[in-house]
Protein backbone atom coordinates (compact mmCIF):
# COMPACT_ATOMS: atom_id res chain seq x y z
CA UNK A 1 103.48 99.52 106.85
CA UNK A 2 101.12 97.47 104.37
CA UNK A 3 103.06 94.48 103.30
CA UNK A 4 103.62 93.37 99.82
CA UNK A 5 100.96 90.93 97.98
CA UNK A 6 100.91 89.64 94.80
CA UNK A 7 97.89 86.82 93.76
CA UNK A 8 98.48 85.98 90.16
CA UNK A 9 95.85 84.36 88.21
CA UNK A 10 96.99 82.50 84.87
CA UNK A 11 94.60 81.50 82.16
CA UNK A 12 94.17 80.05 78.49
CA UNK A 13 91.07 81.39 77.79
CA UNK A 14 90.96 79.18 74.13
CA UNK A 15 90.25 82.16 72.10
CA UNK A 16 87.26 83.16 74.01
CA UNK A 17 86.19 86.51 72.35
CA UNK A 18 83.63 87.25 75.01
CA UNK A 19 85.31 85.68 77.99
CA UNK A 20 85.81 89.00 79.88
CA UNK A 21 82.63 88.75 82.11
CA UNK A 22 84.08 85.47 83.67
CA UNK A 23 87.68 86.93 84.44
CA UNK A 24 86.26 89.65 85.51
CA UNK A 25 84.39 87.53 88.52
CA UNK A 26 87.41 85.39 88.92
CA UNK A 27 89.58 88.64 89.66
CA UNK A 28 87.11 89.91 92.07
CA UNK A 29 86.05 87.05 93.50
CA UNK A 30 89.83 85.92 93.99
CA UNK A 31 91.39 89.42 94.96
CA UNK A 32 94.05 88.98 92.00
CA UNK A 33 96.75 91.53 91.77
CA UNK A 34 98.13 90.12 87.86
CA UNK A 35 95.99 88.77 85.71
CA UNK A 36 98.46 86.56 82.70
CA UNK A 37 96.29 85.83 79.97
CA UNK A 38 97.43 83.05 76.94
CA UNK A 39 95.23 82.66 73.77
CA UNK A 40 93.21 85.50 74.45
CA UNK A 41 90.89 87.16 72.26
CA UNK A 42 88.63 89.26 74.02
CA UNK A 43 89.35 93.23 74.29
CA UNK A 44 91.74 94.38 77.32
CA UNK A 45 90.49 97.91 77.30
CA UNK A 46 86.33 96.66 77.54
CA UNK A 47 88.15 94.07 80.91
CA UNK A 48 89.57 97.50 82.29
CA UNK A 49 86.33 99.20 82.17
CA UNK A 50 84.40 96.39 83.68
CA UNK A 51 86.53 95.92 86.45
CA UNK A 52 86.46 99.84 86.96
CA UNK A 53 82.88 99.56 87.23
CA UNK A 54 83.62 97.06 89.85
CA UNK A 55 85.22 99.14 91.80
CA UNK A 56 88.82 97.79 90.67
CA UNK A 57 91.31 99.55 88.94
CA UNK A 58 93.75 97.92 86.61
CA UNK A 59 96.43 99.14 84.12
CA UNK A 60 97.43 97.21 80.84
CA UNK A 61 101.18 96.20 81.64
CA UNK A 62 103.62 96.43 77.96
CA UNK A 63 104.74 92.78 76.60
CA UNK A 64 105.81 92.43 73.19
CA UNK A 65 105.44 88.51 73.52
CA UNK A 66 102.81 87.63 71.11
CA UNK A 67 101.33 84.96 72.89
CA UNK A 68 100.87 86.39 76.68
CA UNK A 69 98.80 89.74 77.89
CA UNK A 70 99.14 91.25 81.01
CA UNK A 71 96.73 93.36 83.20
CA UNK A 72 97.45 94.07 86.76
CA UNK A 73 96.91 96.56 89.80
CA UNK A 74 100.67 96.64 90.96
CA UNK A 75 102.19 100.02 90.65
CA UNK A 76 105.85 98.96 90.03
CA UNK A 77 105.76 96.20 87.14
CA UNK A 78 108.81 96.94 84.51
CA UNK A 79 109.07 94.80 81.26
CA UNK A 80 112.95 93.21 81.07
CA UNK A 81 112.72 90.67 78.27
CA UNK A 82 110.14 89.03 75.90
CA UNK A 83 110.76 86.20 73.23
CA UNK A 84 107.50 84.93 70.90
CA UNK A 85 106.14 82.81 73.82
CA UNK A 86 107.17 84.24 76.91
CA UNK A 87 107.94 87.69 79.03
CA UNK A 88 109.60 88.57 81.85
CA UNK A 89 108.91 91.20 83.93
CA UNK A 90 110.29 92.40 86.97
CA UNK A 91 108.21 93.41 90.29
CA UNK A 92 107.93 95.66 93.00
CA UNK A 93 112.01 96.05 91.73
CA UNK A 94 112.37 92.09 93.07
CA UNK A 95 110.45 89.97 92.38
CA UNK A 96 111.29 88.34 88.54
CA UNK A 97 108.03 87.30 87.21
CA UNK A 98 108.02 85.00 83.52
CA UNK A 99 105.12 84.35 82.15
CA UNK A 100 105.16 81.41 79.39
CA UNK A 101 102.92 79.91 76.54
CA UNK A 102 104.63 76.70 75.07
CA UNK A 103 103.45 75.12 71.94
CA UNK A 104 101.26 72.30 72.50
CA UNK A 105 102.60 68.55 73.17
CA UNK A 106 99.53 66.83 71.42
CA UNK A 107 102.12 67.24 67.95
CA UNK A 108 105.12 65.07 68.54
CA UNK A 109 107.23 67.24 66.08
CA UNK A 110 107.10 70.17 68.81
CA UNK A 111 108.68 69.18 71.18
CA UNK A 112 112.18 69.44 70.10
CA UNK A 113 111.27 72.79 69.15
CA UNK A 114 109.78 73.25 72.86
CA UNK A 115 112.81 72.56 74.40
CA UNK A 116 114.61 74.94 72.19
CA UNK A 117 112.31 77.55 73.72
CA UNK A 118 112.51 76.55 77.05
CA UNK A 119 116.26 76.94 76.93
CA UNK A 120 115.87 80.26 75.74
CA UNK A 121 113.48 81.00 78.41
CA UNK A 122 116.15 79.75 81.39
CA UNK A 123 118.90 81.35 79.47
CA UNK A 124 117.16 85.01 79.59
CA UNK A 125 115.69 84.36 83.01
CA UNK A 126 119.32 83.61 83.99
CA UNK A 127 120.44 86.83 82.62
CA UNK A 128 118.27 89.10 84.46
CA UNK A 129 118.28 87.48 87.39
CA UNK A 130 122.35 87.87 87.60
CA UNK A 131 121.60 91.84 86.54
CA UNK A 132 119.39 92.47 89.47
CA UNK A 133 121.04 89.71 91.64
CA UNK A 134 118.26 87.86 92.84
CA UNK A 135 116.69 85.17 92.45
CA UNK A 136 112.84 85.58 93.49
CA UNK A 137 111.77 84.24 90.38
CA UNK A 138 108.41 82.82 88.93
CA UNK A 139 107.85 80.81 86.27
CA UNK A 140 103.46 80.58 85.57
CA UNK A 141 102.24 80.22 82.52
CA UNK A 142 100.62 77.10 79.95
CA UNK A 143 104.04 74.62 79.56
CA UNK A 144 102.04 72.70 77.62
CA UNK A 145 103.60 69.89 79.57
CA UNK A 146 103.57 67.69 83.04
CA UNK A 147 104.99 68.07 86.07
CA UNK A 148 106.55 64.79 85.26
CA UNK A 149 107.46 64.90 81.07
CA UNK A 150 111.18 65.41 81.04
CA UNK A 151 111.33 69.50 79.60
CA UNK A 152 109.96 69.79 83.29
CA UNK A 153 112.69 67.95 85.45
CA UNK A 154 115.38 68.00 82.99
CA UNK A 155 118.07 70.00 84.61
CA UNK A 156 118.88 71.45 80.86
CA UNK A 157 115.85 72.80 80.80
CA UNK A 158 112.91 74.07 83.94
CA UNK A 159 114.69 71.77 86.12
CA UNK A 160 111.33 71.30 88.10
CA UNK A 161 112.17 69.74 91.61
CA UNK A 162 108.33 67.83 93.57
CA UNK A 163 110.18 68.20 97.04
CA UNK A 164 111.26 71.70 98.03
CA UNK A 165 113.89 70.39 100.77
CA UNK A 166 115.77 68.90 97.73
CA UNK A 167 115.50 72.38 95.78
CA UNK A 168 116.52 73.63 98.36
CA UNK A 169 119.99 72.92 97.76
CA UNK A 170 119.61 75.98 94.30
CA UNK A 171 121.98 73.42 92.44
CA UNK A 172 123.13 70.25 90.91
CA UNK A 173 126.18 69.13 89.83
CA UNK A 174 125.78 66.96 86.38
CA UNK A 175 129.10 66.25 84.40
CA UNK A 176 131.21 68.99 86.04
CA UNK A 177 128.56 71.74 85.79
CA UNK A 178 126.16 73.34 88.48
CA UNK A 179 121.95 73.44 87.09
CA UNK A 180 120.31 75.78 89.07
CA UNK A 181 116.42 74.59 90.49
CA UNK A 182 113.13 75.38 90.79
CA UNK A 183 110.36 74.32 92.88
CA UNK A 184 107.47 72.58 91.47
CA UNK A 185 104.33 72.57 93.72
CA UNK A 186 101.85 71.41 90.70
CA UNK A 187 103.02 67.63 91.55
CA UNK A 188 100.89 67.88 94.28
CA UNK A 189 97.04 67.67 91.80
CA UNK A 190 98.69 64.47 90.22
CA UNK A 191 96.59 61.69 91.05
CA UNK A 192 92.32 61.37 92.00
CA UNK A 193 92.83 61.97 95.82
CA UNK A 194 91.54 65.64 94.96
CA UNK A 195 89.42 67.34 92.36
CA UNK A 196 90.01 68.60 89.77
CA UNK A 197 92.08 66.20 88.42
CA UNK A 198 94.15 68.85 86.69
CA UNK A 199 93.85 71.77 84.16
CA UNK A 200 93.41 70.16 80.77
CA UNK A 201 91.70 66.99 79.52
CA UNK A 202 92.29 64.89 76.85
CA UNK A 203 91.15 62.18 75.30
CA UNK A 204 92.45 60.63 72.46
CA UNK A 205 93.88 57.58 70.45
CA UNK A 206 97.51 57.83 71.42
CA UNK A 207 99.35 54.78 73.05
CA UNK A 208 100.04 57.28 76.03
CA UNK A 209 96.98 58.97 77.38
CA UNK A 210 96.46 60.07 81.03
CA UNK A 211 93.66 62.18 80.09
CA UNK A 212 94.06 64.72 82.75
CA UNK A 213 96.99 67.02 82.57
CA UNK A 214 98.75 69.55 84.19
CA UNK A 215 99.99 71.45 81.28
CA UNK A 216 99.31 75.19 83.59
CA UNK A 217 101.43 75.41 86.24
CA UNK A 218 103.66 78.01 88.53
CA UNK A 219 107.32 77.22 89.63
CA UNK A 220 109.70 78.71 91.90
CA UNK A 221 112.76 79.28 93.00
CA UNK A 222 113.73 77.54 96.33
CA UNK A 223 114.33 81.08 97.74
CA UNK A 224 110.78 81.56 97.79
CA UNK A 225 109.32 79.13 99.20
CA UNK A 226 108.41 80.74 102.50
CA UNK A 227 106.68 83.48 100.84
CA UNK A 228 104.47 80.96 98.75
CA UNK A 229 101.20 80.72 100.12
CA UNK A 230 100.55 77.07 100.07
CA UNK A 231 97.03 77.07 100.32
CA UNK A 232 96.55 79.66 97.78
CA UNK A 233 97.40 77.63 94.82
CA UNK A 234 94.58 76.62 93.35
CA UNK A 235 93.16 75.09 90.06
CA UNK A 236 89.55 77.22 90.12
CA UNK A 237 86.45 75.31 88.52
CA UNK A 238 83.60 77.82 89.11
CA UNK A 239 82.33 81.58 90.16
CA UNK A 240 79.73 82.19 92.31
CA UNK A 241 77.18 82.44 89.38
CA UNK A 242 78.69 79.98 86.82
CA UNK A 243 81.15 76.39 86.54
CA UNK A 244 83.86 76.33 84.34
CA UNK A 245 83.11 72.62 83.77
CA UNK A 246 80.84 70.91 81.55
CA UNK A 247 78.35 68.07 82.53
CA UNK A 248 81.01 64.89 82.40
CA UNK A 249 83.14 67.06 84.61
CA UNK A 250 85.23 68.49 81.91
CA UNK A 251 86.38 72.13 81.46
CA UNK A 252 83.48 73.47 79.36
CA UNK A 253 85.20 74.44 75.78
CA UNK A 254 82.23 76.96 75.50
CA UNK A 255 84.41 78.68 77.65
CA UNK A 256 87.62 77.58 77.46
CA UNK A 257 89.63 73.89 77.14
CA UNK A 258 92.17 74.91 80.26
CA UNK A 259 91.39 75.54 83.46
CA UNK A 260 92.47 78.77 85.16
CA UNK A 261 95.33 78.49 87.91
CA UNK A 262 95.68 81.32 91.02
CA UNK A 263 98.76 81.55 93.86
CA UNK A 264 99.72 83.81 96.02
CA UNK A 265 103.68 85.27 97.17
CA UNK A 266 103.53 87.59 100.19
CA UNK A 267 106.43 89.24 101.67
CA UNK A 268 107.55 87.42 105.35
């Protein structure tokens, strides 16, 4: 009996209207199963067909979220709730995959409206996950924030735990009511110990500037941590014929501003 597999690959692709070539290595090249797609502007259909010719067959999965599209080989993916910047959809009948695109954190004025998004976000994801009693959830997408800004670890809001033993523990208890957690394994790029230094750079005039961020990232629920493939998560910075970074080291805004991201869940 063939196991299930699911490799996701997430990308902004910055309005990229001929950007299909390049995914179309990356999902080759990187086996991908679900391809999540933010700020794209290329044509799905022309993707299909190259990948076809690849040898690759892929199917166009429904979202009416207006910000994410969704292209995949999995047979059994089922659309359960969309919102204007995120969907959820649920796989292989358990696994609860949401896929998000936050407005940006370089305007100060969104982030209150962020957060109001985010709570909608938990609030649905909350929902289905008590209708199909599970919680094998995924949250991958551009949060146009850090591991470490507060939407992230706030337990009102992702509730994004660095160490998966603490997680582990699905709750906390804050003023008399229980915040369920998720795994964060993107704390892990912080820092220059390992290239690339994250998935989005900036640099500009504010009093705050770490110029490398982490605004793409995956989170999970504690539950599935031993079907996360640890060494699968990757921040990709070239194909074999082409870099996705520019000559100072920078992802190349001819092609897009945001690195892409890639993990892997396989069943035990």
């Amino acid at each position: 009996m063939i196991k299930f597999k699911m490799k996701v690959l997430f990308w902004n692709t910055h309005k990229n209207k001929n950007i299909n070539t390049i995914l179309s290595e990356i999902i080759m090249e990187n086996n991908i199963n679900i391809v999540a797609l933010a700020e794209y502007a290329d044509n799905l259909d022309n993707l299909k067909n190259e990948l076809l010719l690849n040898g690759l067959e892929m199917r166009i999965y429904y979202t009416n979220c207006e910000r994410i599209k969704l292209i995949g080989n999995l047979s059994c993916v089922e659309p359960r709730h969309d919102t204007y910047n995120a969907t959820i959809q649920l796989i292989n009948g358990k696994y609860i995959l949401c896929c998000v695109h936050l407005n940006s954190k370089l305007y100060a004025e969104h982030e209150e409206i962020r957060e109001i998004h985010i709570e909608e976000i938990i609030y649905d994801i909350k929902n289905v996950e008590k209708e199909e009693n599970s919680e094998n959830t995924i949250i991958v997408g551009d949060f146009n924030i850090n591991p470490y800004d507060s939407s992230c670890v706030d337990a009102r809001f992702f509730h994004g735990i660095p160490i998966c033993n603490e997680a582990k523990r699905r709750v906390r208890k804050i003023a008399g009511r229980e915040y369920s957690m998720f795994y964060n394994p993107m704390w892990n790029f912080l820092g220059d110990f390992n290239k690339p230094y994250g998935t989005y750079y900036y640099n500009g005039g504010r009093v705050k500037n770490t110029y490398w961020n982490i605004f793409d990232q995956v989170i999970i629920r504690p539950s599935l941590r031993n079907r996360f493939i640890d060494s699968s998560l990757k921040i990709l910075t070239e194909t074999k014929t082409r870099y996705l970074l520019d000559e100072k080291g920078h992802p190349d805004k001819k092609i897009s501003d945001h690195l892409p991201i890639v993990f892997e869940i396989k069943e035990d």
